[in-house]
N, C-alpha and C. Protein backbone atom coordinates (compact mmCIF):
# COMPACT_ATOMS: atom_id res chain seq x y z
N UNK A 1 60.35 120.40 142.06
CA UNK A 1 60.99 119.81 140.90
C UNK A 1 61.87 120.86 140.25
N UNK A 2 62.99 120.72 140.12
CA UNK A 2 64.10 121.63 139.26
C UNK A 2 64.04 121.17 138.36
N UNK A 3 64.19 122.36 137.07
CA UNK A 3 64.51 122.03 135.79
C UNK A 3 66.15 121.94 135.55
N UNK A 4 66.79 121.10 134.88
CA UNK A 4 67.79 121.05 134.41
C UNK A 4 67.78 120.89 132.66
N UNK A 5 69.20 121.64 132.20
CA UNK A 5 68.94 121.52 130.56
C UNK A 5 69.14 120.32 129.96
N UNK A 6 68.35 119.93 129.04
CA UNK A 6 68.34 118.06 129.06
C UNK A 6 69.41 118.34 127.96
N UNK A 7 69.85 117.11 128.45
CA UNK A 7 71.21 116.25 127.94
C UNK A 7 71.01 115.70 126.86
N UNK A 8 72.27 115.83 125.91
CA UNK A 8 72.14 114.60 124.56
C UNK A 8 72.57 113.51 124.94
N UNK A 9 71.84 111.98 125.18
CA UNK A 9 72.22 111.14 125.81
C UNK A 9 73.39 110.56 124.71
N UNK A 10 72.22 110.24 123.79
CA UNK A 10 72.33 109.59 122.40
C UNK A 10 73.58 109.93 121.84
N UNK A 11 74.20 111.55 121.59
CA UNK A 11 75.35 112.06 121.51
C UNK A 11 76.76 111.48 122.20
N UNK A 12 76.30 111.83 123.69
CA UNK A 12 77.04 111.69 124.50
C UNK A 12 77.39 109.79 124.21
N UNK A 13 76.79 109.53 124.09
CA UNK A 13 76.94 107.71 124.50
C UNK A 13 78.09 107.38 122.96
N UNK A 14 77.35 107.87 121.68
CA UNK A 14 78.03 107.52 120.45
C UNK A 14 79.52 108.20 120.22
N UNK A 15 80.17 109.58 121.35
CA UNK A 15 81.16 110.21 121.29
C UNK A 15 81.75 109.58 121.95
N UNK A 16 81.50 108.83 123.42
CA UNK A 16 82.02 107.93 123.90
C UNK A 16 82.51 106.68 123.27
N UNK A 17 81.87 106.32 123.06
CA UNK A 17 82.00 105.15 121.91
C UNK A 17 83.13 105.01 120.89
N UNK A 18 82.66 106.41 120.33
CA UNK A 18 83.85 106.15 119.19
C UNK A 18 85.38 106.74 119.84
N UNK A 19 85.09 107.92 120.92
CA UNK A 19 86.76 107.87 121.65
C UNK A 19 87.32 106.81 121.98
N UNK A 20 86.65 105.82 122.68
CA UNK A 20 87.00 104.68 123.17
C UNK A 20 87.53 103.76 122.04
N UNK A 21 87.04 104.03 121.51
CA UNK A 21 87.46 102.83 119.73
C UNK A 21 88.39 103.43 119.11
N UNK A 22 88.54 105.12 119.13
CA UNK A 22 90.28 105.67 118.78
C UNK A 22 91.31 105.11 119.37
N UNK A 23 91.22 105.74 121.21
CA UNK A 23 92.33 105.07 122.01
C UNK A 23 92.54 103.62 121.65
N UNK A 24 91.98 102.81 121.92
CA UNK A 24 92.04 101.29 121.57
C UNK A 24 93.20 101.29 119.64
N UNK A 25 92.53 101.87 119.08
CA UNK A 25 93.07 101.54 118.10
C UNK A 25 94.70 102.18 117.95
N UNK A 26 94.83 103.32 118.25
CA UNK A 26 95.99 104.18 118.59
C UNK A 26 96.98 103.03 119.54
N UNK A 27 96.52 102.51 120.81
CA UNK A 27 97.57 101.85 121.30
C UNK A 27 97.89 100.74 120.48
N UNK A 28 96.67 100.17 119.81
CA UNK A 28 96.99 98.43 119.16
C UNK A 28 97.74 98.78 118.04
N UNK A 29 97.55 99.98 117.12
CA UNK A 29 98.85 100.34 116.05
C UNK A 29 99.69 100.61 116.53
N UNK A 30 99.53 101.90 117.63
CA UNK A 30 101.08 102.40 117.96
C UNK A 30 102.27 101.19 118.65
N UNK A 31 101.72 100.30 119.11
CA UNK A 31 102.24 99.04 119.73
C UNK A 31 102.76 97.83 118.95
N UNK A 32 101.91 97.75 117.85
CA UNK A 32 102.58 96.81 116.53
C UNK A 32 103.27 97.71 115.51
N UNK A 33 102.96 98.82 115.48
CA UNK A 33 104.14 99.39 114.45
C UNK A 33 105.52 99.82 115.35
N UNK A 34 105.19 100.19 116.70
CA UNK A 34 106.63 100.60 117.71
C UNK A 34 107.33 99.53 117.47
N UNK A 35 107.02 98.10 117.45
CA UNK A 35 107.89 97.00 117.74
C UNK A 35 108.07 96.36 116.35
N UNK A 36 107.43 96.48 115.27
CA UNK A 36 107.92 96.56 113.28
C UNK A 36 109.07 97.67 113.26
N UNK A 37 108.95 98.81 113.41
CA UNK A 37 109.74 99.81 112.81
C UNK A 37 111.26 99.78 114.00
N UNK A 38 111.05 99.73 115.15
CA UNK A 38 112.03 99.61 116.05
C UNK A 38 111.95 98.36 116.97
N UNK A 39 113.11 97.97 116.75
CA UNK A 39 113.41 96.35 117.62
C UNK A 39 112.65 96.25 119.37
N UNK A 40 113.37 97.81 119.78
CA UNK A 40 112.95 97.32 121.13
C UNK A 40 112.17 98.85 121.19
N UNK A 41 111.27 99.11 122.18
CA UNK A 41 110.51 100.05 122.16
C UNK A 41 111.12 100.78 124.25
N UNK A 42 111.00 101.98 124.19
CA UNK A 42 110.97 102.05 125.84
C UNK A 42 109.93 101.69 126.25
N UNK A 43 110.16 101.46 127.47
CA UNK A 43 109.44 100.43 128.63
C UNK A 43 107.85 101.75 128.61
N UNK A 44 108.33 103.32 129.21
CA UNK A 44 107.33 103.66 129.04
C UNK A 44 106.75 103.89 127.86
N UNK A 45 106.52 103.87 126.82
CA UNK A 45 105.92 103.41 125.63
C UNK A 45 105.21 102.55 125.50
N UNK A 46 105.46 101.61 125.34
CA UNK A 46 104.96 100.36 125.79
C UNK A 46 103.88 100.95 126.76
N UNK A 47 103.88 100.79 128.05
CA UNK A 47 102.95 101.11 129.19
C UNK A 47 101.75 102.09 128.62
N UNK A 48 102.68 102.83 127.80
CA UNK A 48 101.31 104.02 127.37
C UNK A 48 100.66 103.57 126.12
N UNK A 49 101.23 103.00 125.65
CA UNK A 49 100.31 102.04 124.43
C UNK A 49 99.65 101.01 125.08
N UNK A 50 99.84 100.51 126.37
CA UNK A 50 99.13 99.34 127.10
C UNK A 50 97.89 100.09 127.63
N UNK A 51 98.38 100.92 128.33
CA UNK A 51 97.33 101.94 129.16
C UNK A 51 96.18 102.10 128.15
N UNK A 52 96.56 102.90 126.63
CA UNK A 52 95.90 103.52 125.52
C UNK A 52 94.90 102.54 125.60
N UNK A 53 95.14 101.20 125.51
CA UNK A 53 94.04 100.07 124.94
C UNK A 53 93.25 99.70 126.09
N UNK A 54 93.82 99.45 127.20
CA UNK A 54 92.74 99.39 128.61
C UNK A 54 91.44 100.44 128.74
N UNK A 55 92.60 101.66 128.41
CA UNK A 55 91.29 102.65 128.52
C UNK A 55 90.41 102.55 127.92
N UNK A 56 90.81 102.58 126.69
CA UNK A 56 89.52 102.48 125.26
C UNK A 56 88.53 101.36 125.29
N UNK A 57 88.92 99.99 125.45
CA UNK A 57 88.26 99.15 125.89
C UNK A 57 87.18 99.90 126.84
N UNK A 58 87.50 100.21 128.11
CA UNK A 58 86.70 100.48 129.57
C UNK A 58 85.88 101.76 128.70
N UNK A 59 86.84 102.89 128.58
CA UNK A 59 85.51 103.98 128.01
C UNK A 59 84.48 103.46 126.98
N UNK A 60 84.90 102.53 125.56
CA UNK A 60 84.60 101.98 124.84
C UNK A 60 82.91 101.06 125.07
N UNK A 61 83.46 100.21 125.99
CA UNK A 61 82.34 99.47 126.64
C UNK A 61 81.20 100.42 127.72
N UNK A 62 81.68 100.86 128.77
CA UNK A 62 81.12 102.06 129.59
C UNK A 62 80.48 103.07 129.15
N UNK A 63 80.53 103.24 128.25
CA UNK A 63 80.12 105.09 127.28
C UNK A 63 79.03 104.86 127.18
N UNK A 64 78.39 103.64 126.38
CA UNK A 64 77.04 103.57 125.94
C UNK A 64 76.16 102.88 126.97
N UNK A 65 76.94 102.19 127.87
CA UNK A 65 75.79 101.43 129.02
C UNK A 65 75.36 102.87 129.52
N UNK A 66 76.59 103.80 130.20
CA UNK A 66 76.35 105.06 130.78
C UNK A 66 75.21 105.84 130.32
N UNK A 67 75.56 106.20 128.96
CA UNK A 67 74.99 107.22 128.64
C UNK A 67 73.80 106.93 128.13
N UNK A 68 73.60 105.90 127.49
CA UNK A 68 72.61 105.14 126.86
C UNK A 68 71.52 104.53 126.88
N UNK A 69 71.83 103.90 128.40
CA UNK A 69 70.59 103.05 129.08
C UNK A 69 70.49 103.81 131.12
N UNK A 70 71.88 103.95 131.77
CA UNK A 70 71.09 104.40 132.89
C UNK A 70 71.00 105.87 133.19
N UNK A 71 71.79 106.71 132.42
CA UNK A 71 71.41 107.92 132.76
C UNK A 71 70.04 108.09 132.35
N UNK A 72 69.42 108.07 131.14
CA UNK A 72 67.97 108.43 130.64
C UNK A 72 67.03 107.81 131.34
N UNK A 73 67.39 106.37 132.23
CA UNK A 73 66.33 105.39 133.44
C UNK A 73 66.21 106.38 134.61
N UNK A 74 67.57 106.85 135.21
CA UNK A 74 67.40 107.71 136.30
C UNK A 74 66.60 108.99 135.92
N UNK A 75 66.57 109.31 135.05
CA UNK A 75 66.53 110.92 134.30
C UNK A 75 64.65 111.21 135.18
């Protein structure tokens, strides 16, 4: 049996969490104020404010199943 240094699950899962809920929010403002303040936005802009919110969503949702419930089951 190896020892390894135990992990903050609990940490880890709630830092996830809330990165995921920045990005998300960063693309959904930066995306309604790009297209309020300027008519047309560039294409990559757009994409990276699209991207911003996919991610956050996925890390968002993922962070806490991850860190939360199966790492500490396998542990």
């Amino acid at each position: 049996m190896t020892r390894t240094a135990p992990m903050d699950y609990q940490t880890y899962a709630k830092g996830g969490f809330l990165f995921g809920l920045a990005l998300l929010v960063v693309g959904v403002v930066g995306s309604a104020v790009g297209h309020m303040l300027f008519e047309s936005i560039p294409a990559w802009e757009s994409a990276l404010f699209v991207g911003a919110e996919f991610a956050g969503l996925t890390i968002g949702l993922f962070s806490p199943i991850v860190f939360g419930i199966v790492l500490p089951l396998i542990e």
